[in-house]
Each structure stands twice: as C-alpha cells, then as structure tokens.
Protein backbone atom coordinates (compact mmCIF):
# COMPACT_ATOMS: atom_id res chain seq x y z
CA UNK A 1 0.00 0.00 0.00
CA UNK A 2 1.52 3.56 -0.69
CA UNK A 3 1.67 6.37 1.77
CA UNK A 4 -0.08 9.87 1.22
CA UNK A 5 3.84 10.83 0.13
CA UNK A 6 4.11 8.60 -2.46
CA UNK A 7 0.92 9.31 -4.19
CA UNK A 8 1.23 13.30 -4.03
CA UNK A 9 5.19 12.72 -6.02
CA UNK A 10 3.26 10.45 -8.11
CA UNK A 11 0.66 13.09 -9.19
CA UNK A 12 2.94 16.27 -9.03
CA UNK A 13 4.63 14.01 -11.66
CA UNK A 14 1.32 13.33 -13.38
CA UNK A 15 0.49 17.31 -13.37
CA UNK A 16 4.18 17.98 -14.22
CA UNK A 17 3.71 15.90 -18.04
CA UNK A 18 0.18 17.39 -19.11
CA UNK A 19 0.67 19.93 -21.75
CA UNK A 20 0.02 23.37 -20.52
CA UNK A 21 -2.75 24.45 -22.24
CA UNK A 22 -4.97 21.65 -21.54
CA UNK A 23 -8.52 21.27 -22.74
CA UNK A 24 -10.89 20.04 -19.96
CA UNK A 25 -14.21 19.13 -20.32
CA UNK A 26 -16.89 18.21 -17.78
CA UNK A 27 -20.02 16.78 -18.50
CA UNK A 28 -22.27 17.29 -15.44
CA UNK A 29 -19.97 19.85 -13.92
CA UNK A 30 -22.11 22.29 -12.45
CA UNK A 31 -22.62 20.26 -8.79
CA UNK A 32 -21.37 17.27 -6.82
CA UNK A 33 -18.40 15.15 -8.41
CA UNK A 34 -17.89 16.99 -11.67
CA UNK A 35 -17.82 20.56 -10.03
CA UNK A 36 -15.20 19.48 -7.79
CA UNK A 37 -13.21 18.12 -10.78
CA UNK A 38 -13.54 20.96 -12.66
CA UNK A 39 -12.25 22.85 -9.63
CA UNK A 40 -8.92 20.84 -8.99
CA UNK A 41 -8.09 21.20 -12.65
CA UNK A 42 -8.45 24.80 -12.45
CA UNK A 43 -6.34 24.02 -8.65
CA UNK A 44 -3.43 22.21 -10.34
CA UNK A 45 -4.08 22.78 -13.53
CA UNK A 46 -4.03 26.86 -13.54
CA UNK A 47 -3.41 27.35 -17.53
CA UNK A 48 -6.41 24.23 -18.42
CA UNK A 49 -9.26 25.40 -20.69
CA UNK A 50 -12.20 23.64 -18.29
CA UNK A 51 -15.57 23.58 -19.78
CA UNK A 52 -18.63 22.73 -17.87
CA UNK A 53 -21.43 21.26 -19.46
CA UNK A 54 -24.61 21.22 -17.31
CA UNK A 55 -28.10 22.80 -16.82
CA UNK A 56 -28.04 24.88 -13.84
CA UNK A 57 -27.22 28.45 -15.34
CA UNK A 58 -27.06 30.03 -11.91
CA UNK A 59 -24.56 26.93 -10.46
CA UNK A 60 -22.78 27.45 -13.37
CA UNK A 61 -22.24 31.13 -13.09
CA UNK A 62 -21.16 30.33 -9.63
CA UNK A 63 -18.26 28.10 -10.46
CA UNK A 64 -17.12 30.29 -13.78
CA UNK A 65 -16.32 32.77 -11.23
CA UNK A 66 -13.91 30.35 -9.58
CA UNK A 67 -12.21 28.99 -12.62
CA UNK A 68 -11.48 32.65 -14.08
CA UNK A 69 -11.16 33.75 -17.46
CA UNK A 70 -10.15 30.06 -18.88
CA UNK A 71 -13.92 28.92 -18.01
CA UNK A 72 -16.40 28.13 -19.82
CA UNK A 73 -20.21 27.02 -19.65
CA UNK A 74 -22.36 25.35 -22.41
CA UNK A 75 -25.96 24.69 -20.77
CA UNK A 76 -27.53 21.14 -21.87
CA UNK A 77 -29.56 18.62 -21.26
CA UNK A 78 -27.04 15.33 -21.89
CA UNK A 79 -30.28 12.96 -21.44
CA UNK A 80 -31.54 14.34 -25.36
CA UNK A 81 -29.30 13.19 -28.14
CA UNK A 82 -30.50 16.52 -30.15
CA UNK A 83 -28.59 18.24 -27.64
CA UNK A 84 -25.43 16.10 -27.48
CA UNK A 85 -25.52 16.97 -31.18
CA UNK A 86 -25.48 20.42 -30.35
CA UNK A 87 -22.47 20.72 -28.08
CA UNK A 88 -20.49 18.55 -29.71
CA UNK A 89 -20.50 21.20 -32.68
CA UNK A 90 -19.45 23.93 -30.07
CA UNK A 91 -16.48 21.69 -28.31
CA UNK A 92 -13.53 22.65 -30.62
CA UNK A 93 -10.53 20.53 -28.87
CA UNK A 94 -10.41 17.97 -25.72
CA UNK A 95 -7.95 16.38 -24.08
CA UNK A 96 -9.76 15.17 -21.02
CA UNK A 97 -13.54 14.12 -20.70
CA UNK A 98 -14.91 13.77 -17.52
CA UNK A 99 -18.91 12.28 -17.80
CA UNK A 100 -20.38 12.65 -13.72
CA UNK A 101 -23.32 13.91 -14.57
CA UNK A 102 -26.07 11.35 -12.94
CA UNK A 103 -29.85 11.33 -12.34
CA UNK A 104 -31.57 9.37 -9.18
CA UNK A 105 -35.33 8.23 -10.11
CA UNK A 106 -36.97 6.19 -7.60
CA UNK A 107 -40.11 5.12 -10.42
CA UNK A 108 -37.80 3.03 -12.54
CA UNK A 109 -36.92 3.63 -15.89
CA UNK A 110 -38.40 6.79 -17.79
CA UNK A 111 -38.41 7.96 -21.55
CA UNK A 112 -36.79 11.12 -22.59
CA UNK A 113 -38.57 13.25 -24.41
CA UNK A 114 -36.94 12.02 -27.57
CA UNK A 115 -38.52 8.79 -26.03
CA UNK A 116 -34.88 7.10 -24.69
CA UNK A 117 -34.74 5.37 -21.17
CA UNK A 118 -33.56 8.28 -19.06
C-alpha cells in the first residue's frame, strides 16, 4: 500500500507531463463530483481550458467565477441526443472528458422526451 507521500510525487509528476494548455471538459460539472473536478483542474491545472457542461445556469455562473477567465459554460440537457448533437458542434478541442453527470429516479426507468430510457 503507498503512503499519502508517495501518491502526491506520483501526481505532481502526473500534473508535471500534461501539456500546458490543456482542454478540460466536464459533462455534469455544475454540482457534486464533476464541479469538484472541474475545480482541482483549475487548482493544479491553472493554464487548463475547463468547460462545464450542465443545466443549472445560476450553479454554473457560480463556479465560472472560480475557474477565471479560462472557463467556460455550455448549458444542456445530456439525457436528449439533439442536444449532445449540439455541443459537440461547439467543443472545438479535448484532451480530457470527464462524464459525472447522474440522475436518481426512484419510479424506474423513464423515456426522454426524444422517447430514450432516461
């Protein structure tokens, strides 16, 4: 097992090989997980491009103001493929994809509106 030493060389050495102007993007990264993620990368990351994809406008405005002027917010629904479409056309470059966005339904299994289980 390695010691809390170990793994922080380990990433410094990690975040010491990315290329510097790094194109993040976080699917879901407006709360929970995917903010935080899109946080550290702006943390140890300071010259990363980190886009957050989500639908909370007001979250999102929240967390642009933390990652400064390398931020960047594209509001969508991910659950509609029309709007995966969409974004994918606005996304010019990425070198890391992070996909936390997540949904909790306690009625089972519902159709999207483009009639996909949700």
């Amino acid at each position: 097992m390695s010691d809390v030493h170990a793994v922080a060389a380990s990433n410094t050495q990690i975040l010491s090989s990315l290329q510097p102007s790094l194109h993040v993007v976080v699917v879901g990264g407006t709360s929970g997980i995917g903010c935080g993620i899109a946080l550290a990368y702006r943390k140890h990351c300071p010259d990363a491009h980190v886009t957050i994809i989500g639908r909370n406008q007001s979250a999102a405005d929240e967390i642009l103001s933390q990652l400064g002027s390398n931020g960047n917010f594209i509001r969508a629904d991910v659950s509609l493929m029309s709007e995966i479409r969409r974004i994918t056309k606005q996304i010019n470059a990425v070198d890391v994809l992070v996909l936390s966005q997540g949904i909790l339904t306690l009625t089972g299994r519902t159709p999207t509106k483009e009639n996909i289980d949700d």
